[in-house]
N, C-alpha and C. Protein backbone atom coordinates (compact mmCIF):
# COMPACT_ATOMS: atom_id res chain seq x y z
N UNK A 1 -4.50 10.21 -14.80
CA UNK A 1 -4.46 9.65 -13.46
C UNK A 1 -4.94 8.20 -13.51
N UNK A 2 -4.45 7.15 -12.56
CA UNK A 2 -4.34 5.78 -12.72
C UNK A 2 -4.56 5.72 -11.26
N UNK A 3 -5.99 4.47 -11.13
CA UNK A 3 -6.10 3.91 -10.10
C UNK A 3 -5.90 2.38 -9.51
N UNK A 4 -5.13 2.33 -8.79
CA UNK A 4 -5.25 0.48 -8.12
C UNK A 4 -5.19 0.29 -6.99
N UNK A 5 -5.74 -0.84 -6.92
CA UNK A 5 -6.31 -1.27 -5.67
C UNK A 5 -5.46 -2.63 -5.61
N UNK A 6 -4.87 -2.66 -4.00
CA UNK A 6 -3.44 -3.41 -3.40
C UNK A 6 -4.03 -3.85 -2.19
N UNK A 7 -3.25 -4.86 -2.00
CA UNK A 7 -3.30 -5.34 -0.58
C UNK A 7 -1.57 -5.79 -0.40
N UNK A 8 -1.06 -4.76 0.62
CA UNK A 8 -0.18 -4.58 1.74
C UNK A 8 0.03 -5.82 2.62
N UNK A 9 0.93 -6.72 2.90
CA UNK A 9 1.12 -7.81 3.71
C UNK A 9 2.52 -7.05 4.33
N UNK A 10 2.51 -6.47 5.86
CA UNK A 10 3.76 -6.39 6.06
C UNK A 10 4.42 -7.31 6.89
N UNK A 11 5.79 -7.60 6.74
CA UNK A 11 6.24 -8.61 7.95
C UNK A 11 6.51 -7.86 9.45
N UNK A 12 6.90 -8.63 10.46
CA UNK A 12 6.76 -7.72 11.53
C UNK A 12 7.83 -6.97 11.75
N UNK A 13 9.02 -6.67 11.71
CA UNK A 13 9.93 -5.67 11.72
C UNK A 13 9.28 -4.33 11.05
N UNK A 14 8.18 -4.60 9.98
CA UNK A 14 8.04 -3.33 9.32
C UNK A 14 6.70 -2.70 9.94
N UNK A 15 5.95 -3.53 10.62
CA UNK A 15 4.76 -3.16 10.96
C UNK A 15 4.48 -1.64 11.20
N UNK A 16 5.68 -1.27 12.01
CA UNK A 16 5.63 0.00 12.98
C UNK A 16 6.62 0.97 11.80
N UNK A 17 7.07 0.57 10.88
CA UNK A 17 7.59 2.01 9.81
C UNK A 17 6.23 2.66 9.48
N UNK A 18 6.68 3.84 8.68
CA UNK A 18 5.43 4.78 8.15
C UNK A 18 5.69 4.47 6.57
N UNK A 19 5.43 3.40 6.14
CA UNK A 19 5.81 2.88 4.86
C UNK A 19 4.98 3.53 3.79
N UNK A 20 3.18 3.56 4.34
CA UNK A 20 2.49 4.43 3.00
C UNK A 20 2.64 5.22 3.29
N UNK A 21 2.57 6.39 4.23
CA UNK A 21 2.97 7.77 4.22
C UNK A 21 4.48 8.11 3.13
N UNK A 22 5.35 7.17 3.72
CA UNK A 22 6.85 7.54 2.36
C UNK A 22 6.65 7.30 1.03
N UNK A 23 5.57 6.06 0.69
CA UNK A 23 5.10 5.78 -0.55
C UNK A 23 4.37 7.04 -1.04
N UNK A 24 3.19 7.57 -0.64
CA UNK A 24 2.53 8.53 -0.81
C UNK A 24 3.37 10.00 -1.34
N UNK A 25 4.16 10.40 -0.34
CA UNK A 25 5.09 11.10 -0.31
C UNK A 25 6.64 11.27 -0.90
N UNK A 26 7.35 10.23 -1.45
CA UNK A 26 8.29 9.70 -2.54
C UNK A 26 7.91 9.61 -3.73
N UNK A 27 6.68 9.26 -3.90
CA UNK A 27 6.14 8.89 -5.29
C UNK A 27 4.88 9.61 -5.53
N UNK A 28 4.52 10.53 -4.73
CA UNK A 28 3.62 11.45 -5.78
C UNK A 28 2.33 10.70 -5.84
N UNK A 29 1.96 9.61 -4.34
CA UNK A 29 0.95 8.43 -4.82
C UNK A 29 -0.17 9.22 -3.84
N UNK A 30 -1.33 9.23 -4.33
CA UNK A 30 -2.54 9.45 -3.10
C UNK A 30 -2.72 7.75 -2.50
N UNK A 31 -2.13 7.68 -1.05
CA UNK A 31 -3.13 6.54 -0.86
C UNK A 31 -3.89 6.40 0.14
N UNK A 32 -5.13 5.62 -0.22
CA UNK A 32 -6.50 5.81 0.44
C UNK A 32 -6.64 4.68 1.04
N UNK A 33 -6.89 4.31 2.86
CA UNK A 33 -6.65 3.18 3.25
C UNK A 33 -8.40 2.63 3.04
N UNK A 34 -8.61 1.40 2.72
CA UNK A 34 -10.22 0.73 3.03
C UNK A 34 -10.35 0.07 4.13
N UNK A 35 -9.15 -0.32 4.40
CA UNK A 35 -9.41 -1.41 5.13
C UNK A 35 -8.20 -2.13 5.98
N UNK A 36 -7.90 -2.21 7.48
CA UNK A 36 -6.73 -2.79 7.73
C UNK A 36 -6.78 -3.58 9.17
N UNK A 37 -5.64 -4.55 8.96
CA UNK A 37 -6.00 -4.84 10.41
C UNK A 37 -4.00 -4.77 10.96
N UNK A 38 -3.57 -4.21 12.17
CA UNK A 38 -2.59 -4.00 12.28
C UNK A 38 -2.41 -4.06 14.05
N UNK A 39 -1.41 -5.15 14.36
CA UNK A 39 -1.19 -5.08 15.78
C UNK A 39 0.22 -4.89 15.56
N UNK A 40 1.04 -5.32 16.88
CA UNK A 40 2.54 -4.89 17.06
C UNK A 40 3.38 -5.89 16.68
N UNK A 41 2.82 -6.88 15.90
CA UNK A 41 3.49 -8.44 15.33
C UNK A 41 3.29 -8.62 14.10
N UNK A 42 2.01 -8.18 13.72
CA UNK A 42 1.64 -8.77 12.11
C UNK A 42 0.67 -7.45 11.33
N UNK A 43 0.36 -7.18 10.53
CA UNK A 43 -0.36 -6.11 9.80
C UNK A 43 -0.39 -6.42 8.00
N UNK A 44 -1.91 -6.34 7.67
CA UNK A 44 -1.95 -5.81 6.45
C UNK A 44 -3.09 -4.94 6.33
N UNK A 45 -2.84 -4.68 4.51
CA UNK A 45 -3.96 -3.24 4.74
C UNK A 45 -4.29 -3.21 3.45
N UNK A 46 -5.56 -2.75 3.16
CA UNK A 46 -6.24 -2.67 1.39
C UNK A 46 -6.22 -1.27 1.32
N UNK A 47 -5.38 -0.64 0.39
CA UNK A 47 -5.35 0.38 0.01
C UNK A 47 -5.63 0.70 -1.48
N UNK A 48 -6.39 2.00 -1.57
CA UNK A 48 -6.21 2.55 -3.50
C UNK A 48 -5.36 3.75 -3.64
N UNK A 49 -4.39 3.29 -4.58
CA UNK A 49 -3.37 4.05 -4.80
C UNK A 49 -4.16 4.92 -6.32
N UNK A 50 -3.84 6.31 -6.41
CA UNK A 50 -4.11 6.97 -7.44
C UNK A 50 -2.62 8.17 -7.77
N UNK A 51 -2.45 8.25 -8.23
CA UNK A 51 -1.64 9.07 -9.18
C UNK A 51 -1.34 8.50 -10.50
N UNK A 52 0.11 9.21 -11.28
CA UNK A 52 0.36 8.61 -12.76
C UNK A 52 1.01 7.17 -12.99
N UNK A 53 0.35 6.69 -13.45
CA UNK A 53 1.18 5.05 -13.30
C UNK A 53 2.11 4.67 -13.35
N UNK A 54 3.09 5.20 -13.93
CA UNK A 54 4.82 5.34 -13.53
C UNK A 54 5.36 5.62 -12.37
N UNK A 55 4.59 6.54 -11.62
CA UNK A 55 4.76 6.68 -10.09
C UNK A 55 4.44 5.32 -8.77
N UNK A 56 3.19 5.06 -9.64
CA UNK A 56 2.42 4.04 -9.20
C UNK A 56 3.24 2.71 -9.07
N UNK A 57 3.88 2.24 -10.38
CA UNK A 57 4.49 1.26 -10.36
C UNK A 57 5.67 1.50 -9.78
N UNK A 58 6.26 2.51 -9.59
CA UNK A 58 7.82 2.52 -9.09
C UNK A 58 7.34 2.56 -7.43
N UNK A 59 6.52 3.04 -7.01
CA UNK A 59 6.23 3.15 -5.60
C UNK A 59 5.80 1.30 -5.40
N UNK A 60 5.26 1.03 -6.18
CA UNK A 60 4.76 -0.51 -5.59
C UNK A 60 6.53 -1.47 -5.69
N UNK A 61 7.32 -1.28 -6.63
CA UNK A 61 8.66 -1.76 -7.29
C UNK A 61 9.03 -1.63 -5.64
N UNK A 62 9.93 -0.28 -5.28
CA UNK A 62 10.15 0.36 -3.75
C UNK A 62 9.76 -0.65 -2.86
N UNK A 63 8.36 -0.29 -2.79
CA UNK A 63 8.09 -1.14 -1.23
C UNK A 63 7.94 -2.16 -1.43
N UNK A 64 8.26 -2.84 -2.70
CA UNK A 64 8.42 -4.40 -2.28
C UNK A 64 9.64 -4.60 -2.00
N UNK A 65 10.36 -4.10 -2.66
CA UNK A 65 12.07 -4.13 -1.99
C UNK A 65 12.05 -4.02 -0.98
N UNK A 66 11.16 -3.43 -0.19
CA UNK A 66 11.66 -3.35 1.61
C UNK A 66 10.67 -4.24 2.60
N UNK A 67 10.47 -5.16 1.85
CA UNK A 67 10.00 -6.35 1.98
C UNK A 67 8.56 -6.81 2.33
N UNK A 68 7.60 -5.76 2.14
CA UNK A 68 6.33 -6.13 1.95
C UNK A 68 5.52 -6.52 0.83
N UNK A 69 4.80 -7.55 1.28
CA UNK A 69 4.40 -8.20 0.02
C UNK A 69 2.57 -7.81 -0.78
N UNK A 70 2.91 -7.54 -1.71
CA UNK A 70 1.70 -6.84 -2.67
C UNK A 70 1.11 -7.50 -3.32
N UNK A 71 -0.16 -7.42 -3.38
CA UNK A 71 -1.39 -8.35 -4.18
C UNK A 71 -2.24 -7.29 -4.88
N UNK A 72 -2.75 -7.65 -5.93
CA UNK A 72 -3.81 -6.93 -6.52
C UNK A 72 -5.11 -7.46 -5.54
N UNK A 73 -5.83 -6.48 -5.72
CA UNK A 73 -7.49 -6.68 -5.11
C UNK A 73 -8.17 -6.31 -6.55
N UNK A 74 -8.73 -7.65 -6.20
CA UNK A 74 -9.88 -7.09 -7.55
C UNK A 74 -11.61 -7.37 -7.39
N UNK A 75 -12.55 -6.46 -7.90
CA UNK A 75 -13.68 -6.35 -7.23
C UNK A 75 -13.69 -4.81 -6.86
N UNK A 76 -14.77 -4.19 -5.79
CA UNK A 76 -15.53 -3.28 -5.14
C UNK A 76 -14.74 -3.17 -4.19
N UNK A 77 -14.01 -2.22 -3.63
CA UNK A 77 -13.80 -1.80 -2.01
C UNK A 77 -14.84 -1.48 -0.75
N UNK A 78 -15.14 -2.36 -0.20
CA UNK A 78 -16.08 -1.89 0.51
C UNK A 78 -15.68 -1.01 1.87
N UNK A 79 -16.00 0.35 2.38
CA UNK A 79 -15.52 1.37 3.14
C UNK A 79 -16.13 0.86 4.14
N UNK A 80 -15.33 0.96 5.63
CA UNK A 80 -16.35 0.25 6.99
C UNK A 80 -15.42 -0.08 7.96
């Protein structure tokens, strides 16, 4: 099992999809939100993704194709 820690930038057409739930659920990914801020225009979100890293990377591959943009977080997650 393989863990990483992402930060989610969505544009606003996507705000309102259920994008990590299909990630989670397509790819076999646990993901764990830390942290987000999300209105009806703009949204991002720090999430840790855990499952097998082939899943991992094809789920991050996916949702960047549908046009949200992904960053590594690196450091401590702080929960709050």
């Amino acid at each position: 099992m393989s863990r990483r820690q992402v930060m989610f930038t969505f544009p606003q057409e996507l705000v309102t999809e259920p994008l990590i739930f299909d990630l989670g659920r397509q790819f076999n990914v646990v993901t764990s939100i830390r942290r987000a801020d999300v209105s009806e225009n703009k949204g991002w979100v720090v999430l840790e993704l855990e499952g097998n890293e082939g899943d991992i990377e094809q789920g991050l591959a996916w949702i960047s194709g549908k046009g949200v943009r992904v960053d590594p977080v690196d450091g401590d997650i702080v929960e709050g």
